[in-house]
Protein backbone atom coordinates (compact mmCIF):
# COMPACT_ATOMS: atom_id res chain seq x y z
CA UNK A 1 24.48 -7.74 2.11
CA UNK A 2 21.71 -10.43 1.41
CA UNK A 3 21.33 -11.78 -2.03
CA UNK A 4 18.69 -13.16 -3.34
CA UNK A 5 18.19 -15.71 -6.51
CA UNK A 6 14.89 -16.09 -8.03
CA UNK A 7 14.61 -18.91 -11.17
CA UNK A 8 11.98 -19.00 -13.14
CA UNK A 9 10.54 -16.04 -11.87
CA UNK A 10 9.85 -12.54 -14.33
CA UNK A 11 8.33 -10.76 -12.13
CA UNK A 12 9.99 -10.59 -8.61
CA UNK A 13 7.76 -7.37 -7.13
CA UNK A 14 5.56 -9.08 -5.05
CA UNK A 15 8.63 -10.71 -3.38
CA UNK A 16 10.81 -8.07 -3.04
CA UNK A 17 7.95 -6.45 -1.25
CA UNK A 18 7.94 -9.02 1.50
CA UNK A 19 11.92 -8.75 1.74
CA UNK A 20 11.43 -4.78 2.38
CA UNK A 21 9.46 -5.98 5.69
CA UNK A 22 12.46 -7.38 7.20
CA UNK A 23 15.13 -5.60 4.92
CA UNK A 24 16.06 -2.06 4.06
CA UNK A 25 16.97 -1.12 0.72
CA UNK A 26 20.71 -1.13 0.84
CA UNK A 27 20.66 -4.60 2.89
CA UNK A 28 19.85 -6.68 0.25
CA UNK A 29 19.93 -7.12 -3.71
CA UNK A 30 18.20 -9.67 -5.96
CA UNK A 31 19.18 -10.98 -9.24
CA UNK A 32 18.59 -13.96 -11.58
CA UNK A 33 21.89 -13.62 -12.70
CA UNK A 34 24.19 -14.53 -9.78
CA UNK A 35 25.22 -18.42 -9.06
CA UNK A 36 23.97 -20.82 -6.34
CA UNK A 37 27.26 -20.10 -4.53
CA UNK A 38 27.33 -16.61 -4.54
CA UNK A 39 23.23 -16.12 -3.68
CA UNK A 40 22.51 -16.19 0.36
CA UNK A 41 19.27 -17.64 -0.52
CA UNK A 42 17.85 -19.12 -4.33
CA UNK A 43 14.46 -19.53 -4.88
CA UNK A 44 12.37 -21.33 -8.03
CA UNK A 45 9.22 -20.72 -7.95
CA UNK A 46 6.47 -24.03 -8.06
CA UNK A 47 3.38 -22.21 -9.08
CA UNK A 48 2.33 -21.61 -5.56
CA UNK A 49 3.19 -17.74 -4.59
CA UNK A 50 1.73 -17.73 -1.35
CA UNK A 51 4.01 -21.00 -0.70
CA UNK A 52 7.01 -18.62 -1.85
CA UNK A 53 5.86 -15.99 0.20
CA UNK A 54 5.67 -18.33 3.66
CA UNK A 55 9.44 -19.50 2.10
CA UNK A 56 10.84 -16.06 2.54
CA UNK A 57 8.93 -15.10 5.44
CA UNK A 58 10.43 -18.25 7.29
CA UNK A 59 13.99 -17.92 5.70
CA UNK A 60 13.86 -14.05 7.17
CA UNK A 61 12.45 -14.48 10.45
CA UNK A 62 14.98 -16.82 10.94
CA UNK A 63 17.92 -14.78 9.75
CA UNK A 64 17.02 -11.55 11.25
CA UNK A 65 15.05 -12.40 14.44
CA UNK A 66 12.01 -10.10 13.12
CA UNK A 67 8.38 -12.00 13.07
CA UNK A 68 6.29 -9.26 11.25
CA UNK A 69 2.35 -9.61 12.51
CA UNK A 70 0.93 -9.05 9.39
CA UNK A 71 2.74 -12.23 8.27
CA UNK A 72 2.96 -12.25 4.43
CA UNK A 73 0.51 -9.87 3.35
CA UNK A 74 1.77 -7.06 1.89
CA UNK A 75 -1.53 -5.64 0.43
CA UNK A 76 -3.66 -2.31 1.12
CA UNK A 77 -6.98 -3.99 1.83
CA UNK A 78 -6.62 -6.68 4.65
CA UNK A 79 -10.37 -6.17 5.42
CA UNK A 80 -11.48 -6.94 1.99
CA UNK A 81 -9.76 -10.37 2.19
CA UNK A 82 -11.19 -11.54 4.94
CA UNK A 83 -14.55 -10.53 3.31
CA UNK A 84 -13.78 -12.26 0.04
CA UNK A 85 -12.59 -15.64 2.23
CA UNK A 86 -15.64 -15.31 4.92
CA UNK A 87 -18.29 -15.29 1.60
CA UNK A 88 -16.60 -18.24 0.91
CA UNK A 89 -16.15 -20.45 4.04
CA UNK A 90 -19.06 -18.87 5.92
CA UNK A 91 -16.95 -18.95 9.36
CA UNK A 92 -15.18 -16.02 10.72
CA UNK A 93 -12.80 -18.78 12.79
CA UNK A 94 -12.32 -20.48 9.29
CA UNK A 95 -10.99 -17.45 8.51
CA UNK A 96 -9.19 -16.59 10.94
CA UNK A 97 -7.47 -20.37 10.84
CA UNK A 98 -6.67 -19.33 7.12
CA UNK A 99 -4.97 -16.31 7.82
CA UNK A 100 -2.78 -18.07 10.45
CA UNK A 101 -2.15 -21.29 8.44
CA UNK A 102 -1.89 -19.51 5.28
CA UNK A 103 -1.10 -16.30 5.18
CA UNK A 104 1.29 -16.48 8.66
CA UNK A 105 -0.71 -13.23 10.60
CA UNK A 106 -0.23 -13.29 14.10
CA UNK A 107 -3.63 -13.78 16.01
CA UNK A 108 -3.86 -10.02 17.39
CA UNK A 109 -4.00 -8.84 13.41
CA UNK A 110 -6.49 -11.29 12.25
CA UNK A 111 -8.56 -10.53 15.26
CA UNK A 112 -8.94 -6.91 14.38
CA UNK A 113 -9.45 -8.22 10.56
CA UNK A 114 -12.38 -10.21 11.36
CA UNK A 115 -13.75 -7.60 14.40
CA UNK A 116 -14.18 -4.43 11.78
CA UNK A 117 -15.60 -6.97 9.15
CA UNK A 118 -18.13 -8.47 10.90
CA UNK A 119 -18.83 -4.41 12.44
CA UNK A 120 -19.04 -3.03 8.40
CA UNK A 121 -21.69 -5.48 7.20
CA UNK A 122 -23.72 -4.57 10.75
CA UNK A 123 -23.15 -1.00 10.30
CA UNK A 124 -22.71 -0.24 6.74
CA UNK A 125 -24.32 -3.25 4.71
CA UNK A 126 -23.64 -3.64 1.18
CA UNK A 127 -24.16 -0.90 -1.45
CA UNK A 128 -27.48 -0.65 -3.70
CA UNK A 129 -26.97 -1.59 -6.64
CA UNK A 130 -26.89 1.91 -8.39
CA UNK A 131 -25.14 3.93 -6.05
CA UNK A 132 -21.92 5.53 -6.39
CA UNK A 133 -19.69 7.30 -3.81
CA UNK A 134 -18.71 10.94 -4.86
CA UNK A 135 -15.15 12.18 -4.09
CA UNK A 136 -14.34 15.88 -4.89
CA UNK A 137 -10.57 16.79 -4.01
CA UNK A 138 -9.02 19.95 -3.20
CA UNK A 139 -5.33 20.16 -3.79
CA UNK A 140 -4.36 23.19 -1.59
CA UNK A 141 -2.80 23.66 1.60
CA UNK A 142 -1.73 26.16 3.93
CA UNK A 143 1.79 24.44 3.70
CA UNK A 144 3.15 21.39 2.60
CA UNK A 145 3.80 18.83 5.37
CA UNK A 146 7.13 17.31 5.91
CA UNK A 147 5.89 13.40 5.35
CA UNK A 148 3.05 14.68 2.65
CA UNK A 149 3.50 13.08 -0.84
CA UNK A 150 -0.36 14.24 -2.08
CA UNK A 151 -1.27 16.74 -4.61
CA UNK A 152 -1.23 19.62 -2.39
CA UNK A 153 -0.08 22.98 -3.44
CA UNK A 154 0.63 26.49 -2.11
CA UNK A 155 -1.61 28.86 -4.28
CA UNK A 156 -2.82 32.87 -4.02
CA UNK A 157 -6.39 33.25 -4.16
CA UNK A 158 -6.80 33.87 -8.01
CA UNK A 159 -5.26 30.39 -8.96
CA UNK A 160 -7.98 28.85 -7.08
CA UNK A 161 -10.57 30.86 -8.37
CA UNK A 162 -9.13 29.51 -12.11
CA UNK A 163 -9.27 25.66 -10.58
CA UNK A 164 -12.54 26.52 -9.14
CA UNK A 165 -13.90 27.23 -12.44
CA UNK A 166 -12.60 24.22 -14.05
CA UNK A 167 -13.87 22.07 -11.53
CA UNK A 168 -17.76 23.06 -11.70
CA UNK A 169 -17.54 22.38 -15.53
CA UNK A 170 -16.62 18.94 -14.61
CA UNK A 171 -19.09 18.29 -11.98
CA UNK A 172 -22.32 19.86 -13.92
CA UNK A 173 -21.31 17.77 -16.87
CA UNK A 174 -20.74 14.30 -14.24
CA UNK A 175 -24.05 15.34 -12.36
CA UNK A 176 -26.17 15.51 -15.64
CA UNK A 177 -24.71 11.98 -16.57
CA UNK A 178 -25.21 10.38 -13.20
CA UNK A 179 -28.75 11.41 -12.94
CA UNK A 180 -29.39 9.91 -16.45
CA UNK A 181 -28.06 6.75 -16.14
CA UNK A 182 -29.80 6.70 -12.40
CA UNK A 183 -26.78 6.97 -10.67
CA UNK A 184 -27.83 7.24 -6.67
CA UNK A 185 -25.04 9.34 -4.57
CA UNK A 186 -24.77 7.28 -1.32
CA UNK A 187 -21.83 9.85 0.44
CA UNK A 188 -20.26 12.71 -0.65
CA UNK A 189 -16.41 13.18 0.17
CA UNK A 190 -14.32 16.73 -0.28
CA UNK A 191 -10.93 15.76 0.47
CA UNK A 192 -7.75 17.02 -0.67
CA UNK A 193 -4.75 18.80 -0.10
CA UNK A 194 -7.14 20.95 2.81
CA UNK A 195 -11.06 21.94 1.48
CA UNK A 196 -11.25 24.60 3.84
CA UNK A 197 -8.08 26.73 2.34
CA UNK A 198 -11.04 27.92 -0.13
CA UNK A 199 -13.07 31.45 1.49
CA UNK A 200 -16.14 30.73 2.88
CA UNK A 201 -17.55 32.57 -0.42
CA UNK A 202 -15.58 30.06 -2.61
CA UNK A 203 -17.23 27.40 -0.51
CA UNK A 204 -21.12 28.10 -0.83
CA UNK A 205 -20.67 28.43 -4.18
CA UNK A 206 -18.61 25.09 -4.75
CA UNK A 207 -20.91 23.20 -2.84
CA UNK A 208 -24.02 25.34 -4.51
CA UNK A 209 -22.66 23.81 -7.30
CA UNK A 210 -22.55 20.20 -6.17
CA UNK A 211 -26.42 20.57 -5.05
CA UNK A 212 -27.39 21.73 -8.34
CA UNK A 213 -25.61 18.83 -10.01
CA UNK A 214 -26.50 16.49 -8.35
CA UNK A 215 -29.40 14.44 -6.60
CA UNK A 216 -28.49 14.05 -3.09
CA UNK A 217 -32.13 12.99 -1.92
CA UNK A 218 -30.58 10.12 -0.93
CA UNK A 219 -27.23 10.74 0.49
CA UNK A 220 -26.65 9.16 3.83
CA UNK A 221 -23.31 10.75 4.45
CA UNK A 222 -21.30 13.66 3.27
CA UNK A 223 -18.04 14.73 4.61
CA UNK A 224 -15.83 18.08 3.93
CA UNK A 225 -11.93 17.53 5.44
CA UNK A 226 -11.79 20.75 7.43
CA UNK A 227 -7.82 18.99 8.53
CA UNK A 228 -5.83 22.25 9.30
CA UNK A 229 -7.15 23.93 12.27
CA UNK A 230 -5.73 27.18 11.27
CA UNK A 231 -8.04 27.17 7.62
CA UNK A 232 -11.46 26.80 10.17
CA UNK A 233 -13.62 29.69 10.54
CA UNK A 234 -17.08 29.87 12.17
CA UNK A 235 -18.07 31.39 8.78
CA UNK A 236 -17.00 28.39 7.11
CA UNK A 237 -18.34 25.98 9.15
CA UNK A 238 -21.94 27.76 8.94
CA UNK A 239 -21.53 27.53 5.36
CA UNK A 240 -20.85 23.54 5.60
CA UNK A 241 -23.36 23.09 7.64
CA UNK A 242 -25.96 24.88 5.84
CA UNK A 243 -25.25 22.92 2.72
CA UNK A 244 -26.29 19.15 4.68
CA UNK A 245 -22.52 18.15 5.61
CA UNK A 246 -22.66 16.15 8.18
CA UNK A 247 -19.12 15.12 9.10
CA UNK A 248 -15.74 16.75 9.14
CA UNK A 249 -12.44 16.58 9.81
CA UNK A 250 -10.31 18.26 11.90
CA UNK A 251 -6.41 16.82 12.13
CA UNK A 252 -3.44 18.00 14.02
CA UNK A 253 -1.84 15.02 13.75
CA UNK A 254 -0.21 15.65 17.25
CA UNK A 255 -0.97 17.73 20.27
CA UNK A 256 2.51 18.12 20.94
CA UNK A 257 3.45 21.86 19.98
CA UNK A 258 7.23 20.72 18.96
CA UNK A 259 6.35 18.24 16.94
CA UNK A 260 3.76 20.71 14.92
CA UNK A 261 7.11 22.61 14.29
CA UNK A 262 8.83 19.74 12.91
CA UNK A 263 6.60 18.44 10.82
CA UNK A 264 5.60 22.17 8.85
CA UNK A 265 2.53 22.93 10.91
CA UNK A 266 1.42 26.51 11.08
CA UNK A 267 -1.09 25.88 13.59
CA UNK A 268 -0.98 25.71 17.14
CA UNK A 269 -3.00 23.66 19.62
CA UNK A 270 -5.01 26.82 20.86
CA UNK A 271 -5.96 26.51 17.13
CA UNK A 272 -7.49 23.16 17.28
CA UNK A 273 -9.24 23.81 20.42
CA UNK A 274 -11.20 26.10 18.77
CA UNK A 275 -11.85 24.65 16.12
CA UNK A 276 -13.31 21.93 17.91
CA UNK A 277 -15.48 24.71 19.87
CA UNK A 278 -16.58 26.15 16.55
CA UNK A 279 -17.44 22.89 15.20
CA UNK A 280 -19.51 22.35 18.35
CA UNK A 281 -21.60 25.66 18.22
CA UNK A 282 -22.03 25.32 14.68
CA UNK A 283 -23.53 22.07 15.40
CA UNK A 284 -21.69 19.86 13.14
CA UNK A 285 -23.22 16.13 14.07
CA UNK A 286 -19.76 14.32 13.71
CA UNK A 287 -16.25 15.05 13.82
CA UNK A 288 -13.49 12.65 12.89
CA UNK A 289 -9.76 13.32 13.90
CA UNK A 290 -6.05 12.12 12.53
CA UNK A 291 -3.17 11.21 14.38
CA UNK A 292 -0.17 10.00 13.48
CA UNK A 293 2.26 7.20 15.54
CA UNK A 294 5.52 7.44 14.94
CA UNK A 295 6.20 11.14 13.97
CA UNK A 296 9.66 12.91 14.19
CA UNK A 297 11.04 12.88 17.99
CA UNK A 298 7.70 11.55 19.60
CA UNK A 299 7.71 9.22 22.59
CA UNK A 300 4.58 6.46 23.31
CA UNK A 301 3.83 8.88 26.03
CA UNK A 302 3.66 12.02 23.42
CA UNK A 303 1.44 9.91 21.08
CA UNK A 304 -0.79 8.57 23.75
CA UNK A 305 -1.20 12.17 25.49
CA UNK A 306 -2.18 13.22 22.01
CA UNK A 307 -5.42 10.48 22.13
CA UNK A 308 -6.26 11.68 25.53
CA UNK A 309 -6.55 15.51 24.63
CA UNK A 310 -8.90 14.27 21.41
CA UNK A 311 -10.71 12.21 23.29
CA UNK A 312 -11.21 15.33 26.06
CA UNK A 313 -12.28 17.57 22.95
CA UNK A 314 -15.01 14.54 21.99
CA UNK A 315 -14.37 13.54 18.70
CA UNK A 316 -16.74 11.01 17.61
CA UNK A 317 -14.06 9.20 14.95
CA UNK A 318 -10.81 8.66 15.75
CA UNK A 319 -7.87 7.59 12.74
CA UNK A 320 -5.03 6.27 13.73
CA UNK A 321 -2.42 6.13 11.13
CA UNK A 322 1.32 4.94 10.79
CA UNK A 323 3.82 7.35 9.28
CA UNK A 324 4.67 6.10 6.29
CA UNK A 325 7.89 7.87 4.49
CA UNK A 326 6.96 8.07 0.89
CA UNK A 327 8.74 8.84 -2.25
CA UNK A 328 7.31 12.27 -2.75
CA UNK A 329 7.92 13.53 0.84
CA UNK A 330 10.60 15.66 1.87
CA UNK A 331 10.80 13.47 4.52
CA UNK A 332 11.97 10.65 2.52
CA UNK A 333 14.95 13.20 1.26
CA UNK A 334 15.77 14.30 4.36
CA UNK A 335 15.84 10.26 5.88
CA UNK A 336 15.01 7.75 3.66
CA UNK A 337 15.70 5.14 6.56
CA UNK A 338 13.55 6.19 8.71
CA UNK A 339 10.73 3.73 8.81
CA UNK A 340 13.00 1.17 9.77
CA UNK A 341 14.11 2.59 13.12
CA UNK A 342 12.20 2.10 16.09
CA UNK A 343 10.02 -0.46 14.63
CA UNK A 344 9.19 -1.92 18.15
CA UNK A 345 7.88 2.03 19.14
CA UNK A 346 5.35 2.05 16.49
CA UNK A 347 3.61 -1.07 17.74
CA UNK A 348 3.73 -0.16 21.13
CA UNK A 349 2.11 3.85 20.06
CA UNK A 350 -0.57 1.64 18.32
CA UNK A 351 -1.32 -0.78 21.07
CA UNK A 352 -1.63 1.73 23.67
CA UNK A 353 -3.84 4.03 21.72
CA UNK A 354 -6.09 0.74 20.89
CA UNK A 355 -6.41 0.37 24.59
CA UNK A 356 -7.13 3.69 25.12
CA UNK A 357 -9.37 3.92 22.74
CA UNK A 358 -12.04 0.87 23.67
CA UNK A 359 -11.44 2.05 27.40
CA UNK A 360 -13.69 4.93 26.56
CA UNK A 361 -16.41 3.10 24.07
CA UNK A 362 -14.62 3.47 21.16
CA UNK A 363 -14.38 0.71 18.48
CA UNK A 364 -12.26 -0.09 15.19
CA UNK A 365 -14.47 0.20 11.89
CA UNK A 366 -12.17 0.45 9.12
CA UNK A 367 -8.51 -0.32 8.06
CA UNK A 368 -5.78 0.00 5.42
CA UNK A 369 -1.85 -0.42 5.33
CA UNK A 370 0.33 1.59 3.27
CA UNK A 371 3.62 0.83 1.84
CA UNK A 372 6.88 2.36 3.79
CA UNK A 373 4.79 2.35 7.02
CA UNK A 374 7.19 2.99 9.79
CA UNK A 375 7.38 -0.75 11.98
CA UNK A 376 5.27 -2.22 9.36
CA UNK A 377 2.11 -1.62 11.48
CA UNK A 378 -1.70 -0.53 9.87
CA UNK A 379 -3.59 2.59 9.55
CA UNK A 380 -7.32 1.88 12.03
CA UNK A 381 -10.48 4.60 11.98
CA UNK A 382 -12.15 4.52 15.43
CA UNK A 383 -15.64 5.41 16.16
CA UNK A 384 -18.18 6.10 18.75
CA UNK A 385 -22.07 5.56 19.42
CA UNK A 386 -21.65 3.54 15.57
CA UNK A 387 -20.31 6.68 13.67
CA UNK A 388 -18.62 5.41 10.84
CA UNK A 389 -17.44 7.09 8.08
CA UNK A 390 -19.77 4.74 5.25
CA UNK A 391 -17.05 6.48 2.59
CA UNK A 392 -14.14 5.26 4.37
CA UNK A 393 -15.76 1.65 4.55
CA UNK A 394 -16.34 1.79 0.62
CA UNK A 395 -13.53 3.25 -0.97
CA UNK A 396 -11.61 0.15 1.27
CA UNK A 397 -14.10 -2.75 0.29
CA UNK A 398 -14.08 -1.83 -3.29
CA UNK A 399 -17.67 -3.18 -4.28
CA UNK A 400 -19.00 0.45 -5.35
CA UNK A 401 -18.04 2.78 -8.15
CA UNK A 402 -16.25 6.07 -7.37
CA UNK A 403 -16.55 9.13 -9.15
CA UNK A 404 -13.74 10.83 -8.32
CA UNK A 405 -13.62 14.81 -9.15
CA UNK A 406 -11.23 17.47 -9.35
CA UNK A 407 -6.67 16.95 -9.86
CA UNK A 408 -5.51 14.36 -8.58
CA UNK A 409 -9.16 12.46 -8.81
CA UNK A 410 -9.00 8.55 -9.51
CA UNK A 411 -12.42 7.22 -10.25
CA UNK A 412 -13.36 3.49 -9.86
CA UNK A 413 -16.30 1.51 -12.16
CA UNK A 414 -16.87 -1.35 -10.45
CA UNK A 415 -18.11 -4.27 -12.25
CA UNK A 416 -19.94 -6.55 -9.83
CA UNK A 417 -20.19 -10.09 -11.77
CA UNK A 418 -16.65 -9.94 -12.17
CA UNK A 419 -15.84 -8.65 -8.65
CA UNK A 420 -13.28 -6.16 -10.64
CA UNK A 421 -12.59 -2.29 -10.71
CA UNK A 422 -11.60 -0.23 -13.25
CA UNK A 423 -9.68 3.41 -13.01
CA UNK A 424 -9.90 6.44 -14.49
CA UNK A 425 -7.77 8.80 -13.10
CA UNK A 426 -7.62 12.65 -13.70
CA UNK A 427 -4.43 14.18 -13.79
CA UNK A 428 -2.73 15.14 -10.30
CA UNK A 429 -0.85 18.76 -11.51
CA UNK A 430 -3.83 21.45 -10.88
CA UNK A 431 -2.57 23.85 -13.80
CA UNK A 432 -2.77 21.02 -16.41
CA UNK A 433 -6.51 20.20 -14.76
CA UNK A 434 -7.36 23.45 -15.99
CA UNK A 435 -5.91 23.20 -19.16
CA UNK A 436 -6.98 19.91 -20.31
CA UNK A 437 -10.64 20.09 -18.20
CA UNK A 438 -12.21 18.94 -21.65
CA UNK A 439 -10.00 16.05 -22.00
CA UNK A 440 -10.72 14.63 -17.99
CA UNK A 441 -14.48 15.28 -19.15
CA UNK A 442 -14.12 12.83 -22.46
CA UNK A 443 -12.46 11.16 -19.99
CA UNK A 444 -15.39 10.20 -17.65
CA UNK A 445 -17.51 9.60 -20.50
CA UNK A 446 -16.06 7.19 -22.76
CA UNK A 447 -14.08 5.15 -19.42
CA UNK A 448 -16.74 5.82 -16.30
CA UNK A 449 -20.32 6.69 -17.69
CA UNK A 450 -20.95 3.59 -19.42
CA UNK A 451 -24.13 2.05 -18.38
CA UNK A 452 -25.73 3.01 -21.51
């Protein structure tokens, strides 16, 4: 058992955050309370965090041999840093020396950092200066996944209906406030939980609704997560189409039939293969695909076979993500150790799928990290022929506001001369949604519409 001393320290968070890198829970404690003598390590803190920081990264590579490549950055947005120091030195190497010298990342991360910035501000630019993103989430699902800690429930076709209803009243009232403050919707985003549990039926008129609210004259992207293969239908997919959706999503997560078991799948492979057919005839322009490295029982080999069988079906993005065992997820119940085994494996899934991936013209875009990630690793979109998903890129870089709709919903005002967001968040339990609809309404207009 490590102990740790902060002095002079309230708020040891950030800290302990870097210590969960190289520690699991029950391997160390921290208190102000203990002695010199009985603490394995004291620290007092100078007024320099980031000098802290390199302290205990330093003091813990040492003691347990680890030298985590994302040095001492603990934070969601990498990407966003590197824009926030390249607007201020003007040199991607200057960056790249500060995130060695200062921030300890090894030169493979910062590398990748500096690539998918430099790509976004080709590719996406910055936002105008009115526009807003629109997210709309639906929080059902066929079943619940085994590592899934989202608002996703398990509902009979009536209780959507009732969450359906609720949900238009909120986006007719948001669409007749964007268009008179001269909001501009730049992408459109239906996420969830799984969009395409709704009927085809439930779906025209949802997005009916959306068109009716809301002036998408100059949308240049709008997405519907199609994820479970088993909720696609030709009849759905004619319906997305025929509504201007432009992108989906179709995720398996694996193509490894065993591991679909484990995890709470329903679906098999045969399943995604025609989905990815459908998609095709419907003529959806762009597909995007999730897989996850370091699922239950899966080899390098299982996780790289599952990039080769996407790749054979075409998609034209490509996210690779890290489990990462979360609070909510019965996965965390069932092991709550288990991002910290087989660290090394993750890295290795991840650097063989990057290969992979650029071997056949495909090219990073956009990345986050999540806490608990399993070998400490990153979450990285891949896309094709420059088919980026422009919602992805600014819901990361944070320099655009977010109306977010539906349970679960967290909206973002962004206030550019203070380079600061704001959140309003609905609330995540779909029966209290409908209940207190009125109250997420005042909601958005006293916190989000206030350009007045």
């Amino acid at each position: 058992m490590y102990k740790f001393r902060f002095e002079n320290i309230e708020n040891t968070y950030p800290y302990e955050e870097l210590i969960k890198v190289f520690l699991s829970p029950d391997e160390y404690m921290i208190s102000g309370d203990m002695s010199d003598e009985d603490a394995s390590v004291t620290y007092r803190f100078s007024g320099d965090r980031d000098g802290l920081k390199r302290a205990i990264y330093t003091d813990l590579r040492n003691i347990t041999g680890k030298s985590p490549k994302w040095g001492i950055l603990t934070g969601i947005r990498p990407v966003k840093l590197a824009g926030e120091l390249f607007d201020s030195v003007n040199s991607i190497d200057s960056v790249k020396e500060i995130f060695r010298d200062k921030y300890l990342l090894h030169e493979s991360k910062s590398s990748l950092v500096t690539e998918i910035l430099e790509f976004q501000r080709k590719e996406a630019g910055k936002p105008e200066k009115n526009s807003i993103s629109l997210y709309i989430g639906i929080p059902f699902c066929p079943t619940r996944c085994l590592y899934c800690s989202f608002t996703s429930n398990q509902v009979d076709d009536g209780e959507m209906e009732r969450y359906l209803e609720a949900l238009k009243k909120e986006i007719i009232y948001c669409g007749r406030m964007a268009e008179e403050q001269g909001r501009v919707i730049e992408s459109v985003y239906f996420g969830g939980g799984t969009p395409t549990s709704l009927s085809a039926s439930q779906l025209d008129s949802l997005l009916s609704c959306v068109d009716k609210s809301f002036d998408l004259s100059y949308i240049r992207e709008y997405t519907v997560e199609a994820g479970r293969p088993d909720t696609i239908t030709e009849e759905k997919l004619k319906v997305i189409k025929e509504h201007k959706v432009d992108r989906i999503s179709i995720n398996p997560q694996t193509t490894k039939e065993k591991t679909l078991e484990i995890i709470g799948r329903k679906h098999t492979i045969e399943d995604l293969y025609k989905a990815f057919e459908k998609a095709g005839k419907v003529g959806i322009e762009t597909v995007n695909t999730d897989l996850i490295a370091g699922l239950p029982e899966e080899t390098a080999g299982d996780f790289a076979k599952s990039i080769r069988d996407i790749l054979k079906l075409g998609a034209e993005n490509i996210t690779l993500h890290t489990l990462a065992v979360k609070r909510a997820s019965k996965l965390k119940d069932k092991d709550a150790h288990f991002n910290y085994r087989d660290e090394d494996l993750r890295e290795i899934m991840l650097e063989d799928a990057h290969s992979i991936l650029r071997e056949y013209g495909y090219r990073p875009y956009y990345l986050y990290r999540q806490k608990h990630t399993s070998g400490n690793t990153e979450n990285t979109g891949f896309c094709r022929d420059n088919k980026l998903s422009l919602y992805n890129v600014r819901i990361m870089e944070e320099a655009q506001s977010i109306l977010a709709l539906g349970a679960g919903g967290i909206s973002k005002i962004y206030f550019p001369e203070e380079n600061r967001l704001e959140r309003v968040a609905n609330v995540s339990n779909y029966e209290i949604y409908i209940g207190r609809i009125d109250e997420m309404i005042d909601r958005k207009d006293k916190k989000f519409f206030i350009w007045r």
